[in-house]
Protein backbone atom coordinates (compact mmCIF):
# COMPACT_ATOMS: atom_id res chain seq x y z
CA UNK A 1 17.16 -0.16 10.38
CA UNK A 2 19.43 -3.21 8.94
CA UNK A 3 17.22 -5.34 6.68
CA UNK A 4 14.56 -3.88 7.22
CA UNK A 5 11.62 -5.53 4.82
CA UNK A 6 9.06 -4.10 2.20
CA UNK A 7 5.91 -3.26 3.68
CA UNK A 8 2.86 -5.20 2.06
CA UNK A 9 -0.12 -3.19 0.82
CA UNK A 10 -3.72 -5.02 0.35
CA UNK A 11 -5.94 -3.14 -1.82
CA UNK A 12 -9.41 -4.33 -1.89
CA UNK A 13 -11.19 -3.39 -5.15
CA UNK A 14 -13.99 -1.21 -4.93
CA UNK A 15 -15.53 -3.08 -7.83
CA UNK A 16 -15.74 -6.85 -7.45
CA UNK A 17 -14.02 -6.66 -3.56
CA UNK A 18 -11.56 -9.26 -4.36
CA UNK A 19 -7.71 -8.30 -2.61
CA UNK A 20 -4.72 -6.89 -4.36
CA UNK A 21 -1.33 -7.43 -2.67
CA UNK A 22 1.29 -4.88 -3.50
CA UNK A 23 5.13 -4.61 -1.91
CA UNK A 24 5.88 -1.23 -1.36
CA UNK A 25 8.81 -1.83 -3.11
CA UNK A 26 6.81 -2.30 -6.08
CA UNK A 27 4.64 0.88 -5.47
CA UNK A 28 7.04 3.49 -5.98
CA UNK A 29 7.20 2.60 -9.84
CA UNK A 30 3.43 2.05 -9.98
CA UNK A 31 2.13 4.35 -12.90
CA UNK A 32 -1.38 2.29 -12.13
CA UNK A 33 -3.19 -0.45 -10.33
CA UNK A 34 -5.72 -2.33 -12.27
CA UNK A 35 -7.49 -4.90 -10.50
CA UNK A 36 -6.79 -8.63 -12.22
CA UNK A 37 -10.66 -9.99 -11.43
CA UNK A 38 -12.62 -6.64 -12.95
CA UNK A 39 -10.10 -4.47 -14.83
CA UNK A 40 -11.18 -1.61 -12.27
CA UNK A 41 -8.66 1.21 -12.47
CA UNK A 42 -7.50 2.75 -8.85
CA UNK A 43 -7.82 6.85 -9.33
CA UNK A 44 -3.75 8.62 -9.56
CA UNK A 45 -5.08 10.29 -6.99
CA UNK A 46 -5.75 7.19 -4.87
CA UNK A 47 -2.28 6.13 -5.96
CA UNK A 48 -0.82 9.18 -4.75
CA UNK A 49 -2.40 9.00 -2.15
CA UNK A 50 -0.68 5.57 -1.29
CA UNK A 51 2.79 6.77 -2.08
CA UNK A 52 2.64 9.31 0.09
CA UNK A 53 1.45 7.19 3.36
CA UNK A 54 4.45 4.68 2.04
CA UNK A 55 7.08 7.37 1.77
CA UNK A 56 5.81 8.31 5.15
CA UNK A 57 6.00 4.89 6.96
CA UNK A 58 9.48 4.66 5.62
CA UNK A 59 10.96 7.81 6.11
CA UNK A 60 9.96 7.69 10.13
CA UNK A 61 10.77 4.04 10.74
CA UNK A 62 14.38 4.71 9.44
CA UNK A 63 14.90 5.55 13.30
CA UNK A 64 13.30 2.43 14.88
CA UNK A 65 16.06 0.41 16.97
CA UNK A 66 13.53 -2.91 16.68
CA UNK A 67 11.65 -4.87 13.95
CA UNK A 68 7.60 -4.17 14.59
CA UNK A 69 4.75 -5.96 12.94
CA UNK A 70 2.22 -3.83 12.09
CA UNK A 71 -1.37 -3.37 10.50
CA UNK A 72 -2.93 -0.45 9.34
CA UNK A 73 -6.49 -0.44 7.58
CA UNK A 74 -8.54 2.18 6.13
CA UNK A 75 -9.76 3.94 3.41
CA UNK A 76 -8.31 6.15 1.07
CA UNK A 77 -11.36 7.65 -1.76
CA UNK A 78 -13.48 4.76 -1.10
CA UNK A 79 -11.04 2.28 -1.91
CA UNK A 80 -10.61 -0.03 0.93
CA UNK A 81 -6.60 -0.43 2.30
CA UNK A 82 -4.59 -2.67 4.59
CA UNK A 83 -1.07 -2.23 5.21
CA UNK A 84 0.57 -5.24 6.31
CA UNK A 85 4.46 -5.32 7.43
């Protein structure tokens, strides 16, 4: 896919609840995400977790002949996720 663009992660801390945008080009070098309101800590498994549903996304829409919007939500170890593209 030609120019194709970062996908957009919202994490919504388990703590305080507040949102946590994140590009996916960002993730890949993410050692840890603590949230900016609370200082909460996400798990490296949760992290993991996240990379690999990224790596995922990207590595099967390489094929895609057309630019799709998408949103995912859900939960990954009680934290609460929405992937936005």
């Amino acid at each position: 896919m030609k120019g194709c663009e970062p996908m957009l992660y919202t994490i919504k801390c388990p703590e305080c609840r507040i949102e946590i945008p994140i590009e996916s080009k960002y993730l890949i070098n993410k050692e840890q995400i603590t949230c900016p309101n609370c200082d909460y800590k996400l798990s490296n498994e949760t992290l993991n977790n996240l990379k690999n549903i990224d790596k995922a996304i990207s590595e099967n829409s390489k094929n895609l002949d057309d630019f799709i919007s998408i949103k995912i939500e859900g939960t990954i170890k009680g934290s609460s996720i929405a992937i936005l593209k």
